[in-house]
PDB file of N, CA and C in Angstrom:
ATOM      1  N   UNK A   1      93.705  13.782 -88.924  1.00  0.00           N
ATOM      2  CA  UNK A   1      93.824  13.201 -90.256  1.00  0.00           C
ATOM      3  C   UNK A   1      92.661  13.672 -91.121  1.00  0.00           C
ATOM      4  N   UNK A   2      92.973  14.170 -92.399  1.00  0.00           N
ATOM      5  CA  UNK A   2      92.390  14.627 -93.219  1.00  0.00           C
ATOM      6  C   UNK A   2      91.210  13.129 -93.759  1.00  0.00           C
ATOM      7  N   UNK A   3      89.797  13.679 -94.260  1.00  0.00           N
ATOM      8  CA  UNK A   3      89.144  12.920 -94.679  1.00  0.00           C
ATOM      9  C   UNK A   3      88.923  13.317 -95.979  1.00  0.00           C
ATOM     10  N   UNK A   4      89.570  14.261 -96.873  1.00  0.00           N
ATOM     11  CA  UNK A   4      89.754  15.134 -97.970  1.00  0.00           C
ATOM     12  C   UNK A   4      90.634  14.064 -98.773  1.00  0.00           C
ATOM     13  N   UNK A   5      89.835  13.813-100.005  1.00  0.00           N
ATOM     14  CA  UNK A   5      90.405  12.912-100.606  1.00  0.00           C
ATOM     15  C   UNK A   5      91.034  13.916-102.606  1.00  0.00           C
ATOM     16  N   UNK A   6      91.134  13.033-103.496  1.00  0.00           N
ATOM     17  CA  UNK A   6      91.496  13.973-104.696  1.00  0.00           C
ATOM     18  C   UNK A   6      90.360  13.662-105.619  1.00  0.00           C
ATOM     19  N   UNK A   7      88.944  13.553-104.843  1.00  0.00           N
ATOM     20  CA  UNK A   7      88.140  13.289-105.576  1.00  0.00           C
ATOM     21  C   UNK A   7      87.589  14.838-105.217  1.00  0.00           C
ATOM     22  N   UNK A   8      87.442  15.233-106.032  1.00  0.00           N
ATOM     23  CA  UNK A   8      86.969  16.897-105.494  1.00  0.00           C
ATOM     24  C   UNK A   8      85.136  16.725-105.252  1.00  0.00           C
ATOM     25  N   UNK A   9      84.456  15.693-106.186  1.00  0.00           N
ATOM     26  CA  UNK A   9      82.852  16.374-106.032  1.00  0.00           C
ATOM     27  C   UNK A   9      82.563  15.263-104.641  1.00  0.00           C
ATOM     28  N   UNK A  10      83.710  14.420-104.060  1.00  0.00           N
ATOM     29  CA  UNK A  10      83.325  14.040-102.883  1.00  0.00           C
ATOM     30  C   UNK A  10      83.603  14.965-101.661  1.00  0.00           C
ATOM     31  N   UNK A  11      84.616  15.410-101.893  1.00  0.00           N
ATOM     32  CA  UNK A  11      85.026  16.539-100.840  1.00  0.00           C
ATOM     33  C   UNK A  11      83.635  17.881-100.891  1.00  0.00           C
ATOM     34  N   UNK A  12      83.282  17.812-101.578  1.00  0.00           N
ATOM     35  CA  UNK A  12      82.418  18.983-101.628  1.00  0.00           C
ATOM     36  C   UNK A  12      81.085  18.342-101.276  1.00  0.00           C
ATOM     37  N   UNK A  13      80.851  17.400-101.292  1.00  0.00           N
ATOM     38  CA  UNK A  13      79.875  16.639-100.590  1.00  0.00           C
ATOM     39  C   UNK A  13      80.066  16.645 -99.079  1.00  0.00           C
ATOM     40  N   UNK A  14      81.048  16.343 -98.889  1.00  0.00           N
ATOM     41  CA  UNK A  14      81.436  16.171 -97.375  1.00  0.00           C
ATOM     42  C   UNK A  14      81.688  17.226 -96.768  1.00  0.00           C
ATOM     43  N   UNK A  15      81.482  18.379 -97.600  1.00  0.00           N
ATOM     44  CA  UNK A  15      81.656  19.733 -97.158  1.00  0.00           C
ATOM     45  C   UNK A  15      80.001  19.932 -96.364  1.00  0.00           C
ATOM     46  N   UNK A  16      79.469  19.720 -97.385  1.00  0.00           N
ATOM     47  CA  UNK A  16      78.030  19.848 -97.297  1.00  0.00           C
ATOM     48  C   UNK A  16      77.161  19.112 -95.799  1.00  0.00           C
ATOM     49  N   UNK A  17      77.699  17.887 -95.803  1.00  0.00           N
ATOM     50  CA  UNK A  17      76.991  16.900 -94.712  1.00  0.00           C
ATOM     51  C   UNK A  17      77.623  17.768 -93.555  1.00  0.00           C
ATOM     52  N   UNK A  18      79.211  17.582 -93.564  1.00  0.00           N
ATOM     53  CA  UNK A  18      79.662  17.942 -92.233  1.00  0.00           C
ATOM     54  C   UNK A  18      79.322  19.347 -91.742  1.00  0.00           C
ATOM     55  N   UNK A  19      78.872  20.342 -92.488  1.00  0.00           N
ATOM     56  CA  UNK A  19      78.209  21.590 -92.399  1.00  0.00           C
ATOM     57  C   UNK A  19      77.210  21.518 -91.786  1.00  0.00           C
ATOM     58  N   UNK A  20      76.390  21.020 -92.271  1.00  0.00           N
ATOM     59  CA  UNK A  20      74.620  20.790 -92.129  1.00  0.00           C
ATOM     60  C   UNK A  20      74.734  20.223 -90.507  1.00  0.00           C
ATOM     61  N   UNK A  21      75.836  19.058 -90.312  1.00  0.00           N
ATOM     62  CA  UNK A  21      75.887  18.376 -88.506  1.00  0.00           C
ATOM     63  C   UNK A  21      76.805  19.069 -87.292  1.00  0.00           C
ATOM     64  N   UNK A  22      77.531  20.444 -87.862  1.00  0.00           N
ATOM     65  CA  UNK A  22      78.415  21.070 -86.948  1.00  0.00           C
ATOM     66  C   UNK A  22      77.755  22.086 -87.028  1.00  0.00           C
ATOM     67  N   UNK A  23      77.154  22.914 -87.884  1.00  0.00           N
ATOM     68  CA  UNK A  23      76.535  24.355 -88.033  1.00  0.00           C
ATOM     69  C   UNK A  23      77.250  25.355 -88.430  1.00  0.00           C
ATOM     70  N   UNK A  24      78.602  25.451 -88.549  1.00  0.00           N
ATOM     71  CA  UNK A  24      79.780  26.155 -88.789  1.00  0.00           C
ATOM     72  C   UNK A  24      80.716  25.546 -90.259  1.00  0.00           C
ATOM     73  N   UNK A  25      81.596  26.441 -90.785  1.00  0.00           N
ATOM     74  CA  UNK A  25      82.289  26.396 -92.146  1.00  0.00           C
ATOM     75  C   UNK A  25      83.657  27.211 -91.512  1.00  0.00           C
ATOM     76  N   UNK A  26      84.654  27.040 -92.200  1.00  0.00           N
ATOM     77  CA  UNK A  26      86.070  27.739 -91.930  1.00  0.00           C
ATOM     78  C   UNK A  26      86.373  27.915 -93.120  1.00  0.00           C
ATOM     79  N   UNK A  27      86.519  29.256 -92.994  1.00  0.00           N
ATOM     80  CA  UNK A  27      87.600  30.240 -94.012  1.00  0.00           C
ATOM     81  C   UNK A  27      88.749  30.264 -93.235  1.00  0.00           C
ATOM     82  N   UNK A  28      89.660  31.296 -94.314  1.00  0.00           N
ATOM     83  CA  UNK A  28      90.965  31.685 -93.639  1.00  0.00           C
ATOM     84  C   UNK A  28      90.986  33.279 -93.619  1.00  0.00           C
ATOM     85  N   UNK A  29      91.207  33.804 -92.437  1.00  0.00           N
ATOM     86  CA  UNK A  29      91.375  35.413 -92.091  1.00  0.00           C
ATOM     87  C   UNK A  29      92.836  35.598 -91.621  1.00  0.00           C
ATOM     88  N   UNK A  30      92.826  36.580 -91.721  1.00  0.00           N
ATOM     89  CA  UNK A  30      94.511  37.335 -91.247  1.00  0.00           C
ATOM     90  C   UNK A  30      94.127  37.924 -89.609  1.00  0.00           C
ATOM     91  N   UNK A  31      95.455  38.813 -89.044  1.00  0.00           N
ATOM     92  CA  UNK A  31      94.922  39.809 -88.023  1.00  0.00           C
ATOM     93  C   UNK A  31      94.100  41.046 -88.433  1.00  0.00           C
ATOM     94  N   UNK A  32      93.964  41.215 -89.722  1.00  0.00           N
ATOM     95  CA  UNK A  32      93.591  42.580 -90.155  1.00  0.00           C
ATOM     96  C   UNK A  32      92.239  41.896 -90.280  1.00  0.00           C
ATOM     97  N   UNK A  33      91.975  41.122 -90.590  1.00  0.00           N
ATOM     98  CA  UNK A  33      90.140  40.984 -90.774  1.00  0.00           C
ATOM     99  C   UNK A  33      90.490  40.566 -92.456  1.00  0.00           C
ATOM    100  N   UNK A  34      91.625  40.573 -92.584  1.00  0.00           N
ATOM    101  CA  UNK A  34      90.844  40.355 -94.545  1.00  0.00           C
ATOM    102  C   UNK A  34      90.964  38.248 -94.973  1.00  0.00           C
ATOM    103  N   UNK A  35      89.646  38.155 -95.501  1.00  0.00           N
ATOM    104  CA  UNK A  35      89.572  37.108 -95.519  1.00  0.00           C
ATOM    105  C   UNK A  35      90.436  36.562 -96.903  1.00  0.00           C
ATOM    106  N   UNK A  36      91.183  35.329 -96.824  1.00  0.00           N
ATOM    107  CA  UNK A  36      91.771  34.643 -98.174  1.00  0.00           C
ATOM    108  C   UNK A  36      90.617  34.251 -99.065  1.00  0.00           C
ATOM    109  N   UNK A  37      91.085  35.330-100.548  1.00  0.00           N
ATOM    110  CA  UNK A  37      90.551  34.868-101.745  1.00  0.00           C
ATOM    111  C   UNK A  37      91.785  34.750-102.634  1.00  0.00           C
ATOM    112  N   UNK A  38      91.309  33.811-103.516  1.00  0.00           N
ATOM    113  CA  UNK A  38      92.486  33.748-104.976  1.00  0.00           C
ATOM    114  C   UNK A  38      91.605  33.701-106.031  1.00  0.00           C
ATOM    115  N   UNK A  39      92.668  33.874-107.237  1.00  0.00           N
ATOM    116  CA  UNK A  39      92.738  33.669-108.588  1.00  0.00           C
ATOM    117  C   UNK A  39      91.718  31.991-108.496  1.00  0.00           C
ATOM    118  N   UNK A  40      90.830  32.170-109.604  1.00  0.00           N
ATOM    119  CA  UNK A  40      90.227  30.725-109.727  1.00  0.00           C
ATOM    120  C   UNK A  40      91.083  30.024-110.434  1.00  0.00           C
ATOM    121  N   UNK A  41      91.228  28.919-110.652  1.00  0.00           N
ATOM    122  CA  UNK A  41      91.708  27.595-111.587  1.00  0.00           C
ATOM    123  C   UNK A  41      90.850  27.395-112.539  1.00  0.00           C
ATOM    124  N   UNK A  42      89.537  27.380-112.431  1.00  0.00           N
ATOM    125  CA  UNK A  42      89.133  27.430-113.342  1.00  0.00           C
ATOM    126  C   UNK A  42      88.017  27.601-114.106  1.00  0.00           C
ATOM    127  N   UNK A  43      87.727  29.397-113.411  1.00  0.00           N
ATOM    128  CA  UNK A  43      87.612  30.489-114.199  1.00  0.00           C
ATOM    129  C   UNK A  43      88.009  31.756-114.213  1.00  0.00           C
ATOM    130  N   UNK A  44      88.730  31.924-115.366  1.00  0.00           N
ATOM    131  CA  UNK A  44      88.898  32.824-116.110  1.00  0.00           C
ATOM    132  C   UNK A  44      88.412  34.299-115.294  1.00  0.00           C
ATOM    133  N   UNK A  45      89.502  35.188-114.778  1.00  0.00           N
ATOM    134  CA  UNK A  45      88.751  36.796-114.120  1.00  0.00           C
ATOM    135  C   UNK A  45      88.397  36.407-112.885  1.00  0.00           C
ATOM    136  N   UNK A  46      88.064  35.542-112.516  1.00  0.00           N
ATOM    137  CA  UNK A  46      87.044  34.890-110.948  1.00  0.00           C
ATOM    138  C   UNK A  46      88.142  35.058-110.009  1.00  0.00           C
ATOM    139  N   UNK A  47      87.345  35.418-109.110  1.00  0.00           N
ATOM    140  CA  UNK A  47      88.110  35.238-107.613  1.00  0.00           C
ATOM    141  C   UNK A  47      87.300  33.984-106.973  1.00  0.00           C
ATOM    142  N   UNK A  48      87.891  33.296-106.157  1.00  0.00           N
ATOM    143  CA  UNK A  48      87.181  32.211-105.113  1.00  0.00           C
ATOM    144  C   UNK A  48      87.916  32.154-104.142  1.00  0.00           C
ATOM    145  N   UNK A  49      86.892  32.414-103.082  1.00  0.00           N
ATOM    146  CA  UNK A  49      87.420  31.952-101.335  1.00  0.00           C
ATOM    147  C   UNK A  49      86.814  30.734-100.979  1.00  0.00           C
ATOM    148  N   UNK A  50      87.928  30.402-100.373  1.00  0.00           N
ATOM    149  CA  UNK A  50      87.937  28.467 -99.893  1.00  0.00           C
ATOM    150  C   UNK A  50      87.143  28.808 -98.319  1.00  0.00           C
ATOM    151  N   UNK A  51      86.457  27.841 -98.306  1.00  0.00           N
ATOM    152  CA  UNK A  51      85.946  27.393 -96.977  1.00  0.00           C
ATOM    153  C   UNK A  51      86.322  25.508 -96.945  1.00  0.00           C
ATOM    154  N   UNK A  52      86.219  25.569 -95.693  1.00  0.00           N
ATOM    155  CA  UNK A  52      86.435  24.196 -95.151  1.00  0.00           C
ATOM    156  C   UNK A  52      85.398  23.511 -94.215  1.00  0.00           C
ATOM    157  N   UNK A  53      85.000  22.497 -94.169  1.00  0.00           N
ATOM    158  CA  UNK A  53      83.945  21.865 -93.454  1.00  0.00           C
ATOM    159  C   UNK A  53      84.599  21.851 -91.845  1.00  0.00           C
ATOM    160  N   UNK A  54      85.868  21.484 -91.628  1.00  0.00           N
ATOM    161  CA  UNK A  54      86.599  20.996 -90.580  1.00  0.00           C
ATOM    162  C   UNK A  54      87.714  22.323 -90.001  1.00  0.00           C
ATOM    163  N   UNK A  55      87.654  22.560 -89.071  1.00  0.00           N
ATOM    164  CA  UNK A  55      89.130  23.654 -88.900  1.00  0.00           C
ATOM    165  C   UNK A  55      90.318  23.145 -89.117  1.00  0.00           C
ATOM    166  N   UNK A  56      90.365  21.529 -89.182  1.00  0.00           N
ATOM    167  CA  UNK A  56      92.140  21.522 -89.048  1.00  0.00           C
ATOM    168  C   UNK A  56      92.073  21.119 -90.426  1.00  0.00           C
ATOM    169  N   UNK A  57      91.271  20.871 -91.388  1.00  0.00           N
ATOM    170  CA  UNK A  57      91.272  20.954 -92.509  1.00  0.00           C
ATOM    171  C   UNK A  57      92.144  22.794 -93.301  1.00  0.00           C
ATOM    172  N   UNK A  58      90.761  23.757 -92.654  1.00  0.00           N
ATOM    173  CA  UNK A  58      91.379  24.727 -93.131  1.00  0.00           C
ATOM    174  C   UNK A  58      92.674  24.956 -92.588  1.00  0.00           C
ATOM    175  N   UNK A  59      93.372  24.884 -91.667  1.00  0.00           N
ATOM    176  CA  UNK A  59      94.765  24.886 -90.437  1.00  0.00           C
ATOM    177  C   UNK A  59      95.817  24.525 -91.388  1.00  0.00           C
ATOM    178  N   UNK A  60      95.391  23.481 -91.982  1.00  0.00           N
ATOM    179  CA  UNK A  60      96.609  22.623 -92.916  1.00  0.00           C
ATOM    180  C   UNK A  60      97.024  23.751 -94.050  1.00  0.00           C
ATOM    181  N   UNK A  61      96.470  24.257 -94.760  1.00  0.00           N
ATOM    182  CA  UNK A  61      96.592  25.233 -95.603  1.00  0.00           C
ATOM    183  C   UNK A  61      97.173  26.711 -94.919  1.00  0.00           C
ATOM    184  N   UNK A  62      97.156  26.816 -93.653  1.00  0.00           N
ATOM    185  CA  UNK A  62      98.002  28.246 -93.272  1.00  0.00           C
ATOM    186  C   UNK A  62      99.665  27.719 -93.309  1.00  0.00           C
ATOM    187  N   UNK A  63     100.212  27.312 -94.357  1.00  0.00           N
ATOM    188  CA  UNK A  63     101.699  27.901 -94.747  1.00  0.00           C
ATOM    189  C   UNK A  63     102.105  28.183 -95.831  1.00  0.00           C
ATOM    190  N   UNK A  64     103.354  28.969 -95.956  1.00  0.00           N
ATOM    191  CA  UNK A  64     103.749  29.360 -97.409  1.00  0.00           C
ATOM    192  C   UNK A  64     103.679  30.838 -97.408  1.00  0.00           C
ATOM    193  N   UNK A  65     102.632  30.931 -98.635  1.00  0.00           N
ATOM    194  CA  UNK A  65     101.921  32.363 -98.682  1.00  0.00           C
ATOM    195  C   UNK A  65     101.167  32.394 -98.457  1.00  0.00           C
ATOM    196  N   UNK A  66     100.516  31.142 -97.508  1.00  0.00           N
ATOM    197  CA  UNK A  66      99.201  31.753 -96.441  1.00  0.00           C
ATOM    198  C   UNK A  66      99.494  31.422 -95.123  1.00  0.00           C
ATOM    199  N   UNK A  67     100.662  31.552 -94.621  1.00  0.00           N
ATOM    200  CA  UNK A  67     100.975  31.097 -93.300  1.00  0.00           C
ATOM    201  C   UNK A  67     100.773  32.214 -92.773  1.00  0.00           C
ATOM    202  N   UNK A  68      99.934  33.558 -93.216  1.00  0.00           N
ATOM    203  CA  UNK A  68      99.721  34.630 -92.147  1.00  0.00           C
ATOM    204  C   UNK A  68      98.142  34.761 -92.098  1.00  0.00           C
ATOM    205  N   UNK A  69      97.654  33.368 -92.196  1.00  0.00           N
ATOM    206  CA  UNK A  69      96.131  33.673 -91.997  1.00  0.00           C
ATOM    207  C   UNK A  69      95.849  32.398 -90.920  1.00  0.00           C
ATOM    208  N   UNK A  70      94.583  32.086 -90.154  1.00  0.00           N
ATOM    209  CA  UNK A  70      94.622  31.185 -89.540  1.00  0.00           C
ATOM    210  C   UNK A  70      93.228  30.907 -89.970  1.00  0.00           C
ATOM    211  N   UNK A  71      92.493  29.689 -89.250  1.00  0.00           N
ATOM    212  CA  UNK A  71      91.021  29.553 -89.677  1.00  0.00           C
ATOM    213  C   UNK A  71      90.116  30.171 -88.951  1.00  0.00           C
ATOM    214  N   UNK A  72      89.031  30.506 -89.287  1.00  0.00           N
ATOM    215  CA  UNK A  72      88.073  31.306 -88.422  1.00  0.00           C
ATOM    216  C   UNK A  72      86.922  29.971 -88.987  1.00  0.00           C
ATOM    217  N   UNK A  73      86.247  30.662 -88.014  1.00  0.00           N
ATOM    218  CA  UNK A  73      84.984  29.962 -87.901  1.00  0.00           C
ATOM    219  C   UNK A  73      83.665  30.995 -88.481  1.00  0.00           C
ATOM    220  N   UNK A  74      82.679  30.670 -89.140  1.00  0.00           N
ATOM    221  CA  UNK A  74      81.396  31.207 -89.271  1.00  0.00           C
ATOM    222  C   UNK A  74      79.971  30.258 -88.532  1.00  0.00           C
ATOM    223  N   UNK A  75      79.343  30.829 -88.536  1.00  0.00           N
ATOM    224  CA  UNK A  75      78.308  30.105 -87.980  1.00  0.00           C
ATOM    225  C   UNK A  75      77.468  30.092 -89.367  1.00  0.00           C
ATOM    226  N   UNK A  76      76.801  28.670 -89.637  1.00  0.00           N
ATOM    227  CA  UNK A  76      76.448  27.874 -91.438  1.00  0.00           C
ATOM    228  C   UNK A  76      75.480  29.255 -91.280  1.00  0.00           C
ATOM    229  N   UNK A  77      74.603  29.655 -90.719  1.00  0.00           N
ATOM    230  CA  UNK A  77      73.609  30.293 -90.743  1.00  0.00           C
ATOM    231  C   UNK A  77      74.048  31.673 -91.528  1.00  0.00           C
ATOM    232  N   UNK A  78      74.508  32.519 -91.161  1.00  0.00           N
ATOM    233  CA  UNK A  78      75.447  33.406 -91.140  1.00  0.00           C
ATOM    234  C   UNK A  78      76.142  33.396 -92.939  1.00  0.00           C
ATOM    235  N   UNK A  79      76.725  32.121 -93.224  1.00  0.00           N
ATOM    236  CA  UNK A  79      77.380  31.715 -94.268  1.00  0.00           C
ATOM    237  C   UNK A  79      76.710  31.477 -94.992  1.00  0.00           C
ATOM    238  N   UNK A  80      75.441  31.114 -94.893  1.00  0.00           N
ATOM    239  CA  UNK A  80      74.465  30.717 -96.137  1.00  0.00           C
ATOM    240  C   UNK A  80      73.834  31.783 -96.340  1.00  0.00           C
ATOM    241  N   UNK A  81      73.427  32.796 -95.342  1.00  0.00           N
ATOM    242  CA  UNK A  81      72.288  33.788 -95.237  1.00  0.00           C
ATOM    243  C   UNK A  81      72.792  35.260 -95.700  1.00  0.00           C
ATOM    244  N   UNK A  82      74.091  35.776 -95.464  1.00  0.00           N
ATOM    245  CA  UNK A  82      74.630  36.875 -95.561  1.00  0.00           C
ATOM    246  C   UNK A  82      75.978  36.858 -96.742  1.00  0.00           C
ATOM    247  N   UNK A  83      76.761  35.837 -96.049  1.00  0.00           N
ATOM    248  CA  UNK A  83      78.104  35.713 -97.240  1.00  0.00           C
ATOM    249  C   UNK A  83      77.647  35.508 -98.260  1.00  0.00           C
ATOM    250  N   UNK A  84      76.409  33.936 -98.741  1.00  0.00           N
ATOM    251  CA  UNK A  84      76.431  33.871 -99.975  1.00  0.00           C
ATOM    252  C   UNK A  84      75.636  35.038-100.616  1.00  0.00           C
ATOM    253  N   UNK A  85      75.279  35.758-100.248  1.00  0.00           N
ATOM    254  CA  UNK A  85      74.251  37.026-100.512  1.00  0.00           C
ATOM    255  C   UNK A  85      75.790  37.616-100.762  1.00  0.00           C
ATOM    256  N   UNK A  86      76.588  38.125-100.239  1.00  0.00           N
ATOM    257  CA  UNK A  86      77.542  39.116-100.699  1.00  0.00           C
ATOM    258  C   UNK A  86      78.792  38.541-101.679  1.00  0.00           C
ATOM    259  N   UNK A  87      78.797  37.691-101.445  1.00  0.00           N
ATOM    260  CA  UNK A  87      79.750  36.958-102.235  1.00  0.00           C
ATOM    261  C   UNK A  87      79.558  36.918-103.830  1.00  0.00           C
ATOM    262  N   UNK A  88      77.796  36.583-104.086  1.00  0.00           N
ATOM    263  CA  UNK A  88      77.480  36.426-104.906  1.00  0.00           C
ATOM    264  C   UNK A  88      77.266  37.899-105.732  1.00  0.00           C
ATOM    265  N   UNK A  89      77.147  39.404-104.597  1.00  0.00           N
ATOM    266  CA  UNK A  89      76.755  40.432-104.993  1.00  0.00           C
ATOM    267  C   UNK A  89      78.431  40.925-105.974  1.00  0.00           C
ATOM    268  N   UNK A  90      79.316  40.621-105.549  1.00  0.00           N
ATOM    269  CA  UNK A  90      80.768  40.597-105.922  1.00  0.00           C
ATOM    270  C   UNK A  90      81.400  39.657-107.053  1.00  0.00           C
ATOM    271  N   UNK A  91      80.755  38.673-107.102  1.00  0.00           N
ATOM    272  CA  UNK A  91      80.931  37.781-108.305  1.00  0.00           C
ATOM    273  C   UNK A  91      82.118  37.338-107.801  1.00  0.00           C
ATOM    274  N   UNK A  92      82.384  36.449-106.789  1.00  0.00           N
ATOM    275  CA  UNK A  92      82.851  35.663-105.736  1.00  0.00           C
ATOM    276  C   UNK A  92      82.804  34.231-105.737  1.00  0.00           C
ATOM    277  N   UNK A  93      83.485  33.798-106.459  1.00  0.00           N
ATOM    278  CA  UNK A  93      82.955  32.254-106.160  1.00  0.00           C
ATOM    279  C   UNK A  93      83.265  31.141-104.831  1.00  0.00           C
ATOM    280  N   UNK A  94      82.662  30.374-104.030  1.00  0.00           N
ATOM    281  CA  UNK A  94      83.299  29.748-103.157  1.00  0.00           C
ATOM    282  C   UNK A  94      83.734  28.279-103.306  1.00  0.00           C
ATOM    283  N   UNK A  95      84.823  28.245-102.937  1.00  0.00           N
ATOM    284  CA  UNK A  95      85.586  26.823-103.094  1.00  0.00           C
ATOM    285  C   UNK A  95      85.776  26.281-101.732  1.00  0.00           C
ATOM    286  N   UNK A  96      84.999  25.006-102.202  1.00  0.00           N
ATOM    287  CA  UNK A  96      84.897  23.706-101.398  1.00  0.00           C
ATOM    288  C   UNK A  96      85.577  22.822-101.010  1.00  0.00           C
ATOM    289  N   UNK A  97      86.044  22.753 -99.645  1.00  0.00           N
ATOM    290  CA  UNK A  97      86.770  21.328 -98.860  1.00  0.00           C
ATOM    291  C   UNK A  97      88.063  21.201-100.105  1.00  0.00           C
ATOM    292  N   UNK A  98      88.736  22.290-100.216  1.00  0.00           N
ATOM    293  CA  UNK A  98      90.040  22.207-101.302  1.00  0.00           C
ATOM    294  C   UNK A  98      91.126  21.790-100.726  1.00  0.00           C
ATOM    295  N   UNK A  99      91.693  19.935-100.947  1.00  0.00           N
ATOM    296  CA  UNK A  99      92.367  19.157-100.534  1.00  0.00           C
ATOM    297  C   UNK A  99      93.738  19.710-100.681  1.00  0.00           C
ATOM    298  N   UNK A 100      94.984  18.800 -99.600  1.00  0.00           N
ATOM    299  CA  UNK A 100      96.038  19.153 -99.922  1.00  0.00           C
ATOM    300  C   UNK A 100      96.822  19.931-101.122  1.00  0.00           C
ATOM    301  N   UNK A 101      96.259  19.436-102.337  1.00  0.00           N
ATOM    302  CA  UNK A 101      96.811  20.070-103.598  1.00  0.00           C
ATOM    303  C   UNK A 101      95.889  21.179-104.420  1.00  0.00           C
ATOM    304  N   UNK A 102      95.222  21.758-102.939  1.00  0.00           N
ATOM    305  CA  UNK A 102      94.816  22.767-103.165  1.00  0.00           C
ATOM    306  C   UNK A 102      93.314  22.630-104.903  1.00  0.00           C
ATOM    307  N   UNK A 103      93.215  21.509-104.971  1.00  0.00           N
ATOM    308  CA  UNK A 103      91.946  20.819-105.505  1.00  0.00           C
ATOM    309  C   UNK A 103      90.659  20.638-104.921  1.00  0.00           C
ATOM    310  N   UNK A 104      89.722  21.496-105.876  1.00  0.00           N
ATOM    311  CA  UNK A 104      88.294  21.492-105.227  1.00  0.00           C
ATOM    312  C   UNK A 104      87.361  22.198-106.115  1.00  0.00           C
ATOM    313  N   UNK A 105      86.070  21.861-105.450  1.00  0.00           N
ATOM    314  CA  UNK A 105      85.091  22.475-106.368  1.00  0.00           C
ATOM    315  C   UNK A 105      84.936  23.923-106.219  1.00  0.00           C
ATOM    316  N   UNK A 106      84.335  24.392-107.518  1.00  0.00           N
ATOM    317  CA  UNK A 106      84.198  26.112-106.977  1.00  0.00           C
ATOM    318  C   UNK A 106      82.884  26.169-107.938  1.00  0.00           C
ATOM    319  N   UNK A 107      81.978  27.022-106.703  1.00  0.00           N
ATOM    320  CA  UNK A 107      80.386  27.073-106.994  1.00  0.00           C
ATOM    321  C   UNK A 107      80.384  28.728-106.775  1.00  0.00           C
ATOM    322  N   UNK A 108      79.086  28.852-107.539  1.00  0.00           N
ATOM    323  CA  UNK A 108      78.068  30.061-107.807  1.00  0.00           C
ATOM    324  C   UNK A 108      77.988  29.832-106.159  1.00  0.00           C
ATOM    325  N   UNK A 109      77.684  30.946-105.440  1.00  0.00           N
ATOM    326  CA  UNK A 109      77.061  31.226-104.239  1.00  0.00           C
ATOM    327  C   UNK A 109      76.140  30.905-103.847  1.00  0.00           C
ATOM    328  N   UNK A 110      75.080  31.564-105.166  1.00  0.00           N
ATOM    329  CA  UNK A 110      73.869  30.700-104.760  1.00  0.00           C
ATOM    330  C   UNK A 110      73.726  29.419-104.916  1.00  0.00           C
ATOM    331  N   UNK A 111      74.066  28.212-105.794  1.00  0.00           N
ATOM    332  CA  UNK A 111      74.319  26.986-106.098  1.00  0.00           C
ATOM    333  C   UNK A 111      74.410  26.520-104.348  1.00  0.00           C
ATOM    334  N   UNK A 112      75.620  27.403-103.740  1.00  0.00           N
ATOM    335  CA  UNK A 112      76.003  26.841-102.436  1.00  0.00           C
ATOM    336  C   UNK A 112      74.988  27.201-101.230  1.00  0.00           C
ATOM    337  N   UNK A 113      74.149  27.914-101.478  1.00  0.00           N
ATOM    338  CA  UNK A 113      73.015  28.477-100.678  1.00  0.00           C
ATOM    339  C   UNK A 113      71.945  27.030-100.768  1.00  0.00           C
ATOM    340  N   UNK A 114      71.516  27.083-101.846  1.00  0.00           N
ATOM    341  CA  UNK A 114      70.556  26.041-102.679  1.00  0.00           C
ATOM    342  C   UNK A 114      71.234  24.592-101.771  1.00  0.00           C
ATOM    343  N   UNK A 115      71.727  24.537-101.816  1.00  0.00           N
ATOM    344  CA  UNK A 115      72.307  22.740-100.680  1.00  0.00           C
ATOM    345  C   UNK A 115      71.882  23.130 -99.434  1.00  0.00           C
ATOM    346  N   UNK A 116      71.573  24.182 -98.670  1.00  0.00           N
ATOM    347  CA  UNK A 116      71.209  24.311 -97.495  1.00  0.00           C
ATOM    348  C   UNK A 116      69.746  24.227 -97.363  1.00  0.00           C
ATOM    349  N   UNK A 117      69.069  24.430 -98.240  1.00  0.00           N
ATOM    350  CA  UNK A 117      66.898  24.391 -98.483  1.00  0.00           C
ATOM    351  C   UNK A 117      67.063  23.237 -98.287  1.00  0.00           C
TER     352      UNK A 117
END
């Protein structure tokens, strides 16, 4: 059971805690290695890739037109230290603990680095 509510700056909070106490974040990857990014909601030109605090959080989101990706795991270290470094080099934004209706926050990289100091 999802703890992802339609309050988005709580979900992104809870992104944050449950990160910081597991050490790990979930994206969604394919078999080819390419990780899920989309069109932002809301900005304009932006791409944003979703991460998830929980795997069966991200799990819930593999159907449709993403039922050919599954969740992977990163290690937080890894995700704070290298992705948001490249993510941010790409002008990448990452979206946070994005609930059933696909609602959530979407941060600067570094913004999302900066919660880990």
């Amino acid at each position: 059971m999802t703890k992802l509510t339609a309050d988005v700056q709580a979900n992104a909070d809870l992104f944050f805690t449950e990160s910081k106490e597991t050490h790990v974040v979930y994206g969604l990857c394919n078999e080819e290695g390419d990780w899920l990014s989309v069109d932002s909601s809301e900005f304009e030109e932006s791409e944003v890739m979703p991460f998830w605090s929980t795997e069966a959080d991200a799990k819930f989101h593999c159907v449709e037109e993403w039922a050919e990706f599954q969740p992977a795991q990163l290690p937080l270290d890894v995700f704070v230290q290298d992705w948001m470094i490249t993510l941010s080099e790409e002008g990448v934004l990452v979206g946070l603990n994005w609930n059933q209706e696909l609602e959530g926050a979407e941060m600067e990289p570094q913004e999302v680095a900066k919660q880990y100091l």
